[in-house]
N, C-alpha and C. Protein backbone atom coordinates (compact mmCIF):
# COMPACT_ATOMS: atom_id res chain seq x y z
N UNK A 1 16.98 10.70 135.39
CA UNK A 1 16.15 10.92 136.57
C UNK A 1 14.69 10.61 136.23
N UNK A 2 13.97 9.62 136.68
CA UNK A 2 12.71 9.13 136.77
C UNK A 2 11.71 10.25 137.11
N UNK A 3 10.73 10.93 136.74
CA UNK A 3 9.59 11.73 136.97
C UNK A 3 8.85 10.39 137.73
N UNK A 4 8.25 10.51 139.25
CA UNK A 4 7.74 9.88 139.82
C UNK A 4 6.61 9.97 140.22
N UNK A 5 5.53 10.47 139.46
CA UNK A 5 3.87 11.19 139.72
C UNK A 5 2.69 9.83 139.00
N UNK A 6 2.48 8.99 140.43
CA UNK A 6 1.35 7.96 140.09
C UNK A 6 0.12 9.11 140.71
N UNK A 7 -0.65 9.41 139.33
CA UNK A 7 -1.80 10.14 139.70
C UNK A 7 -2.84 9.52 140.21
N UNK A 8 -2.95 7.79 140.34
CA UNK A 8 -3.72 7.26 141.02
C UNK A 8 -3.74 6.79 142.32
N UNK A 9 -2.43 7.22 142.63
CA UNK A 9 -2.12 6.88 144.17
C UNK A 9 -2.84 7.75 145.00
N UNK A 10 -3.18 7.37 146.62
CA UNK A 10 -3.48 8.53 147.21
C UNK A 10 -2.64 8.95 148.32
N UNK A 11 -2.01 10.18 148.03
CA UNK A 11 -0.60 10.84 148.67
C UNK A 11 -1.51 12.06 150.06
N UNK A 12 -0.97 11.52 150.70
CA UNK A 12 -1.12 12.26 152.61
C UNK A 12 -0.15 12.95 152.51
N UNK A 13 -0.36 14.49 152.52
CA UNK A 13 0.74 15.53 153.13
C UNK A 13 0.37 16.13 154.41
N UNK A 14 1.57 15.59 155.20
CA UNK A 14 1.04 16.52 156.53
C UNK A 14 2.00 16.71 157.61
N UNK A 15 2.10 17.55 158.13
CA UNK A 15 2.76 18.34 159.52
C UNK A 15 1.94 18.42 160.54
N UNK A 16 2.57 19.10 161.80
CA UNK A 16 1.75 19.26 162.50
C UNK A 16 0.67 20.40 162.62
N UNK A 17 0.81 21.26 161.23
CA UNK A 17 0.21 22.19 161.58
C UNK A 17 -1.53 21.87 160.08
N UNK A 18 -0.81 21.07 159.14
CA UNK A 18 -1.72 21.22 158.12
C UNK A 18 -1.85 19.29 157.30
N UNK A 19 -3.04 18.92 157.27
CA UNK A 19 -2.79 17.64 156.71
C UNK A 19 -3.63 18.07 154.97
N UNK A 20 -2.69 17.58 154.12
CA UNK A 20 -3.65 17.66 152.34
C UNK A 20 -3.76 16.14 152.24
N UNK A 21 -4.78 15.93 151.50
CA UNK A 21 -5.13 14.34 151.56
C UNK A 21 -5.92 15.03 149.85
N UNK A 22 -5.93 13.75 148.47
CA UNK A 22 -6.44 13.95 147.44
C UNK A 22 -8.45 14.06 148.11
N UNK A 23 -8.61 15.27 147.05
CA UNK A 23 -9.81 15.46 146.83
C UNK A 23 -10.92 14.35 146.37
N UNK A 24 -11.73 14.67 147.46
CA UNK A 24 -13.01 13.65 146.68
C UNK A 24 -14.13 14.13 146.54
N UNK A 25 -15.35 13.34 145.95
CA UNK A 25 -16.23 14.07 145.22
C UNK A 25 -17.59 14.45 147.02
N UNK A 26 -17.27 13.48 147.65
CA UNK A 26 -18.28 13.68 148.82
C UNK A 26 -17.35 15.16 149.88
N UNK A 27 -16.27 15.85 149.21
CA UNK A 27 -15.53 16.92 149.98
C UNK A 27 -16.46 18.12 149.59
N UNK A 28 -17.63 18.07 148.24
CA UNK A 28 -18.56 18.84 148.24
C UNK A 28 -19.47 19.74 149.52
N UNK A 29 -19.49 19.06 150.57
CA UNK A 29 -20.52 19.23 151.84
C UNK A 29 -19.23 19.81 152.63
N UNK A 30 -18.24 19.74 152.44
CA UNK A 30 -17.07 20.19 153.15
C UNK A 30 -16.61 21.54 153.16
N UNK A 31 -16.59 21.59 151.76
CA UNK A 31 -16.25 23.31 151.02
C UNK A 31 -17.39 23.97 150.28
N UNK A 32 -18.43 22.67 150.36
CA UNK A 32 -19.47 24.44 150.25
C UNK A 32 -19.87 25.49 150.81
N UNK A 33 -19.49 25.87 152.10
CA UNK A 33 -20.31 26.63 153.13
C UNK A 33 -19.03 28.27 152.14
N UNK A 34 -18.12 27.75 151.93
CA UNK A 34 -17.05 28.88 151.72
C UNK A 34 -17.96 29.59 150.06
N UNK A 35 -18.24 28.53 148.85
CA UNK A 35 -19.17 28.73 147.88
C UNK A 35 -20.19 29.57 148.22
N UNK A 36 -20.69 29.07 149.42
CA UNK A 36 -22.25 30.21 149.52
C UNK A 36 -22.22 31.47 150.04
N UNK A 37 -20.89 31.36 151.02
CA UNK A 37 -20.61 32.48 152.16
C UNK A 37 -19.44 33.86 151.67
N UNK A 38 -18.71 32.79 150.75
CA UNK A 38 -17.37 33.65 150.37
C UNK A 38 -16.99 33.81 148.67
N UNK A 39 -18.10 34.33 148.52
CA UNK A 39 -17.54 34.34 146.37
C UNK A 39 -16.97 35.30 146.32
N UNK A 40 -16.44 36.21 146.97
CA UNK A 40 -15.47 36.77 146.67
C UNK A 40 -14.03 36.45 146.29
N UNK A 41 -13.82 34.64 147.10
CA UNK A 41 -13.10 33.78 146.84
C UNK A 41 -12.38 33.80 145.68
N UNK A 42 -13.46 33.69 144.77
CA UNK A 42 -12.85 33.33 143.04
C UNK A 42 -12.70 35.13 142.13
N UNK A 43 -12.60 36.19 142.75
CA UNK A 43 -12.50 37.09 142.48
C UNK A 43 -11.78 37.18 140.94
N UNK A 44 -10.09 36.66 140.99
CA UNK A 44 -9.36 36.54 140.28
C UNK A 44 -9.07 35.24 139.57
N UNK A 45 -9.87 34.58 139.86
CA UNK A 45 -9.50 33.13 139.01
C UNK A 45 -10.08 32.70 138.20
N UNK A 46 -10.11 31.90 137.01
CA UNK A 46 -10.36 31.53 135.69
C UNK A 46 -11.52 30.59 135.86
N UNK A 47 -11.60 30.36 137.30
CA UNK A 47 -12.47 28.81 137.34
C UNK A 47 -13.37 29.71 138.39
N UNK A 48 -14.54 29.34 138.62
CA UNK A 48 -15.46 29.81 139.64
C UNK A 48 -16.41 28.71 140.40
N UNK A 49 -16.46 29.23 141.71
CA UNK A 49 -17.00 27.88 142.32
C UNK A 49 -17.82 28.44 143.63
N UNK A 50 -18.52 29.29 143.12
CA UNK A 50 -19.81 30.18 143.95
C UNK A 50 -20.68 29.64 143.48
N UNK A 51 -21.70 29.43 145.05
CA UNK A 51 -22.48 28.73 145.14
C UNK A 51 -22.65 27.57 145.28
N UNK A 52 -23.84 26.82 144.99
CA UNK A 52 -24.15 25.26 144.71
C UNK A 52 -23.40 24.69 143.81
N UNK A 53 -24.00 24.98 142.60
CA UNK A 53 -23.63 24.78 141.05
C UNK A 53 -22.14 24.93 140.98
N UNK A 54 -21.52 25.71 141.51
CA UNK A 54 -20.35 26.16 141.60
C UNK A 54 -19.43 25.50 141.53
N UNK A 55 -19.30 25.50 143.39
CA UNK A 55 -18.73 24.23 143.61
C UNK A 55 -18.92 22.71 142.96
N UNK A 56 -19.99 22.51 142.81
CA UNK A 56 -20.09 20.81 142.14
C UNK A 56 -19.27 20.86 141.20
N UNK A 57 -19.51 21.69 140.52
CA UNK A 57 -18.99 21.88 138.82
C UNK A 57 -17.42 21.92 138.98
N UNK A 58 -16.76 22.69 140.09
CA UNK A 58 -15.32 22.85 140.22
C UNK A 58 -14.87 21.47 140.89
N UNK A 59 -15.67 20.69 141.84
CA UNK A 59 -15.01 19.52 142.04
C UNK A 59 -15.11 18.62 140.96
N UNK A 60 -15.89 18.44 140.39
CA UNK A 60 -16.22 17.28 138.86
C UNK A 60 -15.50 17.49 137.87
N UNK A 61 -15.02 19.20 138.17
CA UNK A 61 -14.02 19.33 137.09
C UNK A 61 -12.46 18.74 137.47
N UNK A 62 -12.80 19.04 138.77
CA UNK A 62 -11.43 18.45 139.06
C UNK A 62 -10.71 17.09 138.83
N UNK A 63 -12.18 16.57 139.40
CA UNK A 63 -12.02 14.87 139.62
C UNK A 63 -11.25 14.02 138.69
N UNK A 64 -12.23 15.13 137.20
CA UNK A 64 -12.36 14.02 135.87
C UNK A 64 -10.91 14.83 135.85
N UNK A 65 -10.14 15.37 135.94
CA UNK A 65 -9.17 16.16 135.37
C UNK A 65 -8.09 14.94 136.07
N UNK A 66 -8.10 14.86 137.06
CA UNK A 66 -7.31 13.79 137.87
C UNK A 66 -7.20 12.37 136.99
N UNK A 67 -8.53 12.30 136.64
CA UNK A 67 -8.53 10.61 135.97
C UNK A 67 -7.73 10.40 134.85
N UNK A 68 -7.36 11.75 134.46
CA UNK A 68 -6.69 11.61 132.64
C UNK A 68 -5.56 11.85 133.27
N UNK A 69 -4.91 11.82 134.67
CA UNK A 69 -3.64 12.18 134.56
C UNK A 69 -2.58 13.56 134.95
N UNK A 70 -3.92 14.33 134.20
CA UNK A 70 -2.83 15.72 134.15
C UNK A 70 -3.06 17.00 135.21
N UNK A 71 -3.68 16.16 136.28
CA UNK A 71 -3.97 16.89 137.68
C UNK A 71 -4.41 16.26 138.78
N UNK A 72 -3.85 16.95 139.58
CA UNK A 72 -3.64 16.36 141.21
C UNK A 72 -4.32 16.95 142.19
N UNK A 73 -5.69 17.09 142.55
CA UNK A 73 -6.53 17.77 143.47
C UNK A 73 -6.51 17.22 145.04
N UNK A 74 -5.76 18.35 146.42
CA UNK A 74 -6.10 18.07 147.19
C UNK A 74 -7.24 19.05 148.19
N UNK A 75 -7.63 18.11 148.94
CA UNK A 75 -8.34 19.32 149.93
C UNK A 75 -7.54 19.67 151.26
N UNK A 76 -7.46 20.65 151.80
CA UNK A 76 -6.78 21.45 152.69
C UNK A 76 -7.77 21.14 153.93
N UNK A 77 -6.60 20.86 155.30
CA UNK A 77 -7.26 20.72 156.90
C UNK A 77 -6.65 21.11 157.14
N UNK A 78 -6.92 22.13 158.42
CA UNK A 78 -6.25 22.91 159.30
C UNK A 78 -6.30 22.09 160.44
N UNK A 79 -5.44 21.85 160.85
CA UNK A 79 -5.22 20.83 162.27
C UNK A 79 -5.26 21.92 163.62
N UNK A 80 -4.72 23.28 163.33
CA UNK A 80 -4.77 23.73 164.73
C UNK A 80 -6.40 24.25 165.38
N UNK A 81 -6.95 24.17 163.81
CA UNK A 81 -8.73 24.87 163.59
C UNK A 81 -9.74 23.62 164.01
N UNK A 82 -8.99 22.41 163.47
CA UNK A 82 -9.60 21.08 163.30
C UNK A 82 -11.03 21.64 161.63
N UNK A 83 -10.00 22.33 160.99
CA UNK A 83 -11.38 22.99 159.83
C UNK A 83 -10.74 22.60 158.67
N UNK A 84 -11.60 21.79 157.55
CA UNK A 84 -11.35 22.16 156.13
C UNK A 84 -11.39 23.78 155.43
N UNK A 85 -10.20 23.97 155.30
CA UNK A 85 -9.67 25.10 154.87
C UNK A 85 -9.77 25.36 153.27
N UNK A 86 -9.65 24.88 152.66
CA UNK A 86 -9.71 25.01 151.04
C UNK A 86 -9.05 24.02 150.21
N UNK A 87 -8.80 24.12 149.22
CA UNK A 87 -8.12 23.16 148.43
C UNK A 87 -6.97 23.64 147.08
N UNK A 88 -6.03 23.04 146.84
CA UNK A 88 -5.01 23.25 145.49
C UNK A 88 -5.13 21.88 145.21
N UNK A 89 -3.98 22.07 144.45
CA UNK A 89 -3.90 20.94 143.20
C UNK A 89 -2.30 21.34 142.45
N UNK A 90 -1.88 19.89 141.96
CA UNK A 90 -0.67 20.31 140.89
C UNK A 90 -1.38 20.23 139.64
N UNK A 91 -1.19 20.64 138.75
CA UNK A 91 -1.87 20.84 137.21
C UNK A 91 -0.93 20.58 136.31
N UNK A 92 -0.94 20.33 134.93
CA UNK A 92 -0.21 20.55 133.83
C UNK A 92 0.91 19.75 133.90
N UNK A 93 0.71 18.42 134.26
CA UNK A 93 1.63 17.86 134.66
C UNK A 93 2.28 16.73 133.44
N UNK A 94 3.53 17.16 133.06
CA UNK A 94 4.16 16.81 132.51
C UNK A 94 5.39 16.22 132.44
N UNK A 95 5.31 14.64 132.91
CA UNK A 95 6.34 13.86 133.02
C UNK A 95 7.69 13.89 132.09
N UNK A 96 7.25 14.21 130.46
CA UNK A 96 7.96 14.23 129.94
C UNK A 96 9.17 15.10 130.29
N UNK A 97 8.76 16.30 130.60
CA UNK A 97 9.68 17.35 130.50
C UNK A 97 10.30 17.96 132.46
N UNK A 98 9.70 16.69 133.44
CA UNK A 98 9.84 16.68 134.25
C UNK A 98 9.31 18.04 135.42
N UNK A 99 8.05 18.25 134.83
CA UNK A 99 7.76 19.59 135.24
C UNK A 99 6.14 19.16 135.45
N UNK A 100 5.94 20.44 136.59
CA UNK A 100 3.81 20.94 136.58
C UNK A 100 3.88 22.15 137.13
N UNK A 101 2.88 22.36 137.04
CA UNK A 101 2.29 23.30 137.84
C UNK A 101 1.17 23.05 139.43
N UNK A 102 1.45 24.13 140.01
CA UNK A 102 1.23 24.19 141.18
C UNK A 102 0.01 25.56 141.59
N UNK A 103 -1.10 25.05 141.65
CA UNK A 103 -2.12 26.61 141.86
C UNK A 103 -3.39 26.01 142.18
N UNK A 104 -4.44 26.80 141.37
CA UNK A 104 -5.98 26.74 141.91
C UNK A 104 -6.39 26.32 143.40
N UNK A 105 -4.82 27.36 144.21
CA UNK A 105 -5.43 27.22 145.81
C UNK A 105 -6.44 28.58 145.68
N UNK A 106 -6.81 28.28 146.80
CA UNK A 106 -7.77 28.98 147.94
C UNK A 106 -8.35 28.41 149.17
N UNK A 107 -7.75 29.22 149.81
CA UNK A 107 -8.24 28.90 151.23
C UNK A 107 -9.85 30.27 151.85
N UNK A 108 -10.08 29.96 152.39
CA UNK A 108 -10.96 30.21 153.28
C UNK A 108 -10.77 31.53 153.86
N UNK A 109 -11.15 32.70 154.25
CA UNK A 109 -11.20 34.23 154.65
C UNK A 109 -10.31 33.84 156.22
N UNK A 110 -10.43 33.30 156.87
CA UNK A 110 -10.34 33.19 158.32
C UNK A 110 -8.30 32.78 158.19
N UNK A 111 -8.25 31.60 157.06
CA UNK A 111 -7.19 31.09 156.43
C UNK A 111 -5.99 32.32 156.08
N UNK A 112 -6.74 33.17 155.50
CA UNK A 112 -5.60 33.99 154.48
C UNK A 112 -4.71 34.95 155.37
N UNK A 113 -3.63 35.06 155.24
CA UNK A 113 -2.44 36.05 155.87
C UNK A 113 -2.10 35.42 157.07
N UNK A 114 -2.22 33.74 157.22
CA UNK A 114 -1.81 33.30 158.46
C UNK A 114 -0.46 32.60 157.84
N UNK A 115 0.27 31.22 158.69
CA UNK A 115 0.75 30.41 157.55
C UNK A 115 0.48 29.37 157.28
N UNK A 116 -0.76 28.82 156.81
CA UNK A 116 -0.85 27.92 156.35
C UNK A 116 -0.61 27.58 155.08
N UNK A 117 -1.18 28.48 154.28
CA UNK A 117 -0.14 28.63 153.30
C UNK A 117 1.15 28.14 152.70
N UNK A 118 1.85 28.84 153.85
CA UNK A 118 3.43 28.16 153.89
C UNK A 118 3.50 26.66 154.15
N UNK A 119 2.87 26.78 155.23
CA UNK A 119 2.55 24.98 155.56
C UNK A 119 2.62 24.38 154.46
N UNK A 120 1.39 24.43 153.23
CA UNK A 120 1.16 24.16 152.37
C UNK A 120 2.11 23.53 151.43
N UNK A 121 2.81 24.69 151.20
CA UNK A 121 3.58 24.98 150.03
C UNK A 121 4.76 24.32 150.14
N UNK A 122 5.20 24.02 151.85
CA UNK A 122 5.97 23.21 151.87
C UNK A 122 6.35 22.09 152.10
N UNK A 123 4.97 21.31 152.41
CA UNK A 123 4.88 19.90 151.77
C UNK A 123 5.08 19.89 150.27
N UNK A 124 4.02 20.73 149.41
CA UNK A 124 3.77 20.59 148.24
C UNK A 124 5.10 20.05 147.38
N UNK A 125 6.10 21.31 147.61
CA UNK A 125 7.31 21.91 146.81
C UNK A 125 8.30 20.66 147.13
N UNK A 126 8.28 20.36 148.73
CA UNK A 126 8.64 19.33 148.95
C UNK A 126 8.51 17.67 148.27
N UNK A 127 7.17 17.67 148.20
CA UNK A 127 6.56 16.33 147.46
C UNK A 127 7.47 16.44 145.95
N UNK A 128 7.08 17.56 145.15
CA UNK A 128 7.36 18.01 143.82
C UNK A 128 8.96 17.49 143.77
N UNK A 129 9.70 18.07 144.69
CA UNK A 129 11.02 18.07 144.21
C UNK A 129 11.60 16.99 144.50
N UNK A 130 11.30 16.40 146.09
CA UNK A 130 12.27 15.12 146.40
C UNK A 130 11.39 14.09 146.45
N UNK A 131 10.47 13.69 146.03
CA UNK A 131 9.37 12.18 145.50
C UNK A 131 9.22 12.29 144.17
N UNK A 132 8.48 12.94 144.00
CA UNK A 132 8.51 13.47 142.35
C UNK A 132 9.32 13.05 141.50
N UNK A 133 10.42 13.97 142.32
CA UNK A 133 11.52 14.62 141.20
C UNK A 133 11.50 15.28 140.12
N UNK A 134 10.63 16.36 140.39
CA UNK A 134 10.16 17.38 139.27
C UNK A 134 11.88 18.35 139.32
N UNK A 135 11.90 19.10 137.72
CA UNK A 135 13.67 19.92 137.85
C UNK A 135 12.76 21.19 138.30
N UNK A 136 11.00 21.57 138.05
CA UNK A 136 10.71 22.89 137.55
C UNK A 136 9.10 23.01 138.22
N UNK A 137 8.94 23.67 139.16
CA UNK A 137 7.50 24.34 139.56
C UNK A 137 7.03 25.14 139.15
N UNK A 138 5.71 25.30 138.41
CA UNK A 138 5.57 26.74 137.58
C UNK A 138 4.32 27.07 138.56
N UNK A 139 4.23 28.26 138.29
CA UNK A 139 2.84 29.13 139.54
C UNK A 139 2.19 29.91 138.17
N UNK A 140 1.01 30.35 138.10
CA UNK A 140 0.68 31.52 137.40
C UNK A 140 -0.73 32.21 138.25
N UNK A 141 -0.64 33.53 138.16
CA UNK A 141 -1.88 34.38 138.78
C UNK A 141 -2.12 34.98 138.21
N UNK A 142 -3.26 35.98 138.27
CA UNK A 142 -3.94 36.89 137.83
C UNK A 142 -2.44 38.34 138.07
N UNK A 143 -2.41 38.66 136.94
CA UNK A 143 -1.20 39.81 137.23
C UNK A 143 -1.62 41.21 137.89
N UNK A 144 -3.36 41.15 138.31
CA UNK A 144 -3.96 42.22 139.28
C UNK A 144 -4.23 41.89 140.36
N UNK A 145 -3.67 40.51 140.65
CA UNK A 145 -3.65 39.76 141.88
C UNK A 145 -2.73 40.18 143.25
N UNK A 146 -2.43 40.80 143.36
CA UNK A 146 -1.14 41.54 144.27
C UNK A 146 -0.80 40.50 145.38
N UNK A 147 -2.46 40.39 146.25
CA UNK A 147 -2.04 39.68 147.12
C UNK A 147 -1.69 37.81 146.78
N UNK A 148 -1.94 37.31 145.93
CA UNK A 148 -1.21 36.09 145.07
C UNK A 148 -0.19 35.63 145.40
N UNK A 149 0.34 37.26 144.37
CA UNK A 149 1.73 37.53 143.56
C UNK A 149 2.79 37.61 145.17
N UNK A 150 2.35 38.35 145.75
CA UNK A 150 3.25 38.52 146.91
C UNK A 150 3.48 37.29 148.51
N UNK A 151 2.13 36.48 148.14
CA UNK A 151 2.36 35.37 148.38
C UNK A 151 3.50 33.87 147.59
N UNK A 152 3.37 34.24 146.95
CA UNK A 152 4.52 33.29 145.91
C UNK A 152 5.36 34.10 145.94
N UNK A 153 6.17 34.93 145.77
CA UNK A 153 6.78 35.57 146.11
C UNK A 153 7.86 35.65 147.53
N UNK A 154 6.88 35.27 148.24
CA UNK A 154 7.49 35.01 149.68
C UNK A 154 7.66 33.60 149.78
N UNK A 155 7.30 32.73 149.33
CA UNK A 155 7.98 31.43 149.19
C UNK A 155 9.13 31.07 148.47
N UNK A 156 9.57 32.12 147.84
CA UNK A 156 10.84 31.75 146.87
C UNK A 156 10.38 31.76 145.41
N UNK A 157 9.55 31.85 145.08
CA UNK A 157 9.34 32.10 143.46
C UNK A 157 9.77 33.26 142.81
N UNK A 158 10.59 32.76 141.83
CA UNK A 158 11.00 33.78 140.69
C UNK A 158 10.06 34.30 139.58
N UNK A 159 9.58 35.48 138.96
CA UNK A 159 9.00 35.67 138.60
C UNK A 159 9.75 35.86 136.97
N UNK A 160 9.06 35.15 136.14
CA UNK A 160 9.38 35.22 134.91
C UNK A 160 9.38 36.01 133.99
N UNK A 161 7.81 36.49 134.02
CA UNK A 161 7.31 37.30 132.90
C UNK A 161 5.65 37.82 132.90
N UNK A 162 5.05 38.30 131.89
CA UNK A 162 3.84 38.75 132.14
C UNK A 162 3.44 37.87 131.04
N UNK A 163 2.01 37.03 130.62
CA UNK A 163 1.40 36.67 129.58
C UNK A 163 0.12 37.90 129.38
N UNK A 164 0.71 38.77 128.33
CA UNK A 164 -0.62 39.74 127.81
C UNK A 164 -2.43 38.73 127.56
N UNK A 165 -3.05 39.46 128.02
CA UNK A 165 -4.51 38.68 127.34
C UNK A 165 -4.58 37.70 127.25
N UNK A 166 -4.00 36.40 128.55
CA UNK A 166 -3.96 35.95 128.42
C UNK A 166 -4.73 34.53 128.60
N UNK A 167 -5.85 35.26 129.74
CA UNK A 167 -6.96 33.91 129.77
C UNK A 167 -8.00 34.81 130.29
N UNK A 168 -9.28 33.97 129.86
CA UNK A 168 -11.01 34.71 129.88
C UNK A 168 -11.55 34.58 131.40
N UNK A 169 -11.69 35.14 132.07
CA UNK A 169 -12.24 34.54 133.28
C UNK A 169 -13.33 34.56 132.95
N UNK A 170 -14.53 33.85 134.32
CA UNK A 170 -15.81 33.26 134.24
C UNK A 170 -16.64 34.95 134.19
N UNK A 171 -16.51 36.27 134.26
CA UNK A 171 -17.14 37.13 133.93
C UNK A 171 -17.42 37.38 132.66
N UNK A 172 -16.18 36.58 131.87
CA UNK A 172 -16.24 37.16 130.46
C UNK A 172 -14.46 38.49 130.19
N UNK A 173 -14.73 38.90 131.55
CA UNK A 173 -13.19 39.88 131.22
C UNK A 173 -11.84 39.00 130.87
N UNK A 174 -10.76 39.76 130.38
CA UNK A 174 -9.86 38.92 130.00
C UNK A 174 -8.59 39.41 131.61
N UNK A 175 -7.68 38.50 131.32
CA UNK A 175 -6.93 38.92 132.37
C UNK A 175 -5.10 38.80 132.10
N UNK A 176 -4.48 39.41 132.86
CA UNK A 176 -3.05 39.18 132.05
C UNK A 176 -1.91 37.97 132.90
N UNK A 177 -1.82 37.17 132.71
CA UNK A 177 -1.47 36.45 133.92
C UNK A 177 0.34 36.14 134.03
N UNK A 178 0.85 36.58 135.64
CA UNK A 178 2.21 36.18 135.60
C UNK A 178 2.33 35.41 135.95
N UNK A 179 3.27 35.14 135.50
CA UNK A 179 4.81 33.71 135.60
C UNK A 179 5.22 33.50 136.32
N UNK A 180 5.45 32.54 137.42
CA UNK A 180 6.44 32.82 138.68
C UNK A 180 7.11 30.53 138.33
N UNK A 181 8.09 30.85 139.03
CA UNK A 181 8.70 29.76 139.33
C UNK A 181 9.72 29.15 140.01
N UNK A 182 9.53 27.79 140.76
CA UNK A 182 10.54 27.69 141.63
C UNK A 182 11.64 26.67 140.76
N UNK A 183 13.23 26.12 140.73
CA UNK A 183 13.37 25.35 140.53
C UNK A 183 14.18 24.14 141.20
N UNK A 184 14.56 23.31 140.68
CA UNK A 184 14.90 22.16 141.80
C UNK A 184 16.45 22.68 142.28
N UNK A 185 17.27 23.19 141.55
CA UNK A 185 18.68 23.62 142.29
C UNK A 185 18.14 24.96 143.47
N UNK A 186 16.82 25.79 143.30
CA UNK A 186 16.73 26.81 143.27
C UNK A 186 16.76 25.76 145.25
N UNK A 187 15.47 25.31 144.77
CA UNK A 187 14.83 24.45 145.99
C UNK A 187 15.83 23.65 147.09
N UNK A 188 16.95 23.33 146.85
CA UNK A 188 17.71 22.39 147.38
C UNK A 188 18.92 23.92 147.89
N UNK A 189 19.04 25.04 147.01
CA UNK A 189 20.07 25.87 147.40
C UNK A 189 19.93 27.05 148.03
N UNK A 190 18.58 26.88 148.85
CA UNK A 190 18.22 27.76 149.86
C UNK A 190 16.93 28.27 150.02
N UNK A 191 15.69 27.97 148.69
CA UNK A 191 14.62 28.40 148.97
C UNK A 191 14.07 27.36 149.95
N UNK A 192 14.00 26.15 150.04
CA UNK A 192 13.39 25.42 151.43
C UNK A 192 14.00 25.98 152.82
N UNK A 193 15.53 26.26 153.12
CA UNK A 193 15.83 26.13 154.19
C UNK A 193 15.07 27.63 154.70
N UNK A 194 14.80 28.39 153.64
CA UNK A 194 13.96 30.14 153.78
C UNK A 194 12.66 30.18 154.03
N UNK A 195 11.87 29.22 153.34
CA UNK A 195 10.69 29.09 153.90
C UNK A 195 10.22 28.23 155.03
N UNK A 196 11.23 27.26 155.27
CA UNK A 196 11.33 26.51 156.95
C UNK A 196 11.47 27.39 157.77
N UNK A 197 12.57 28.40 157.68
CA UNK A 197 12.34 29.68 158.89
C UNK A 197 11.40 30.01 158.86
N UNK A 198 10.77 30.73 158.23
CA UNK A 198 9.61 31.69 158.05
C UNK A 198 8.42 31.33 158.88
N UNK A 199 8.35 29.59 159.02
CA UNK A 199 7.67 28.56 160.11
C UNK A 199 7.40 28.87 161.14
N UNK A 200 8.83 29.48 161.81
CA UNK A 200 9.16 29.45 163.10
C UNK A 200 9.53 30.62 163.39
N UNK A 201 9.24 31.33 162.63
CA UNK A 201 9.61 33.00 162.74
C UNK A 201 8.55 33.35 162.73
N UNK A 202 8.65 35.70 163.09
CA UNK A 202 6.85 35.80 163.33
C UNK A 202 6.78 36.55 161.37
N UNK A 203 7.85 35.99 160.29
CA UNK A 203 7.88 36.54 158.94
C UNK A 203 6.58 36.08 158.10
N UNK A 204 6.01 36.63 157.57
CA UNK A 204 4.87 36.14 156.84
C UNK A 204 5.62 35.68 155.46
């Protein structure tokens, strides 16, 4: 089975409810208003992107991260808002072993506990498993992250394990981060057809 991830291509995910299109460096003027307005944003995450400086620094990091290959940055539109909503990315991407990772979302305050999200996740998981052809989706959060954890969670992720002490965030504190993961039999043997309901249901 061919791993199918041209990181230089530029891949359109979209429904009617959410379009992801790859990140670019002029999406700065797009998602800064959330940098200046909402740092509470990066509360739990390893990367920080409050403010000016912030943000620049988190898209440049991204960019160059894209050019070597081993990450996939998109930015998030809300079609029913007509609003740039936030942005993820696949990470850690490893053809060899037919696997990445899937994280450094965040959406926007107005965004969170709706489903876009789901929207999201199910292009994403979608792209991953049947273009791709990834066997293995890995997730990881902050393990004091609740609301994260219970978001992945509700998409079908299995949760693995805990990593003790396991990465520094931008305060300097350390943090313990869990494991979650989807996989491709998992994906094809009922976690898509579960989170397609959830669409069309009033289930968060």
């Amino acid at each position: 089975m061919a791993f199918n991830f041209d990181t230089t291509a530029d891949y359109i995910l979209e429904d009617e409810h959410v379009l992801l299109r790859p990140l670019q460096a002029d999406d700065y003027e797009r998602l800064l208003p959330y940098a200046i307005n909402e740092p509470d944003t990066w509360q739990f995450s390893l990367v920080q992107a409050a403010g000016e400086a912030g943000m620049k620094k988190y898209i440049d990091d991204a960019l160059a991260a894209k050019a070597t290959g081993k990450e996939y940055p998109f930015i998030v539109f809300d079609k029913l808002t007509n609003t740039y909503a936030g942005s993820t990315r696949f990470y850690d991407i490893q053809p060899a072993q037919l696997s990445l990772q899937l994280g450094y979302t965040w959406y926007g305050e107005k965004f969170r506990g709706t489903k876009l999200n789901k929207h999201c996740k199910l292009l994403l998981l979608g792209f991953a498993f049947e273009q791709i052809r990834a066997e293995r989706v890995e997730f990881r959060a902050d393990n004091a992250n609740q609301r994260s954890i219970a978001a992945m969670k509700s998409i079908g992720c299995t949760v693995e394990g805990v990593l003790r002490n396991h990465g520094q965030k931008a305060d300097g504190t350390r943090r313990d981060s869990i494991i979650l993961s989807i996989l491709r039999d998992e994906w094809f043997g009922g976690v898509k057809e579960k989170l397609k309901g959830k669409l069309v249901s009033n289930t968060k």
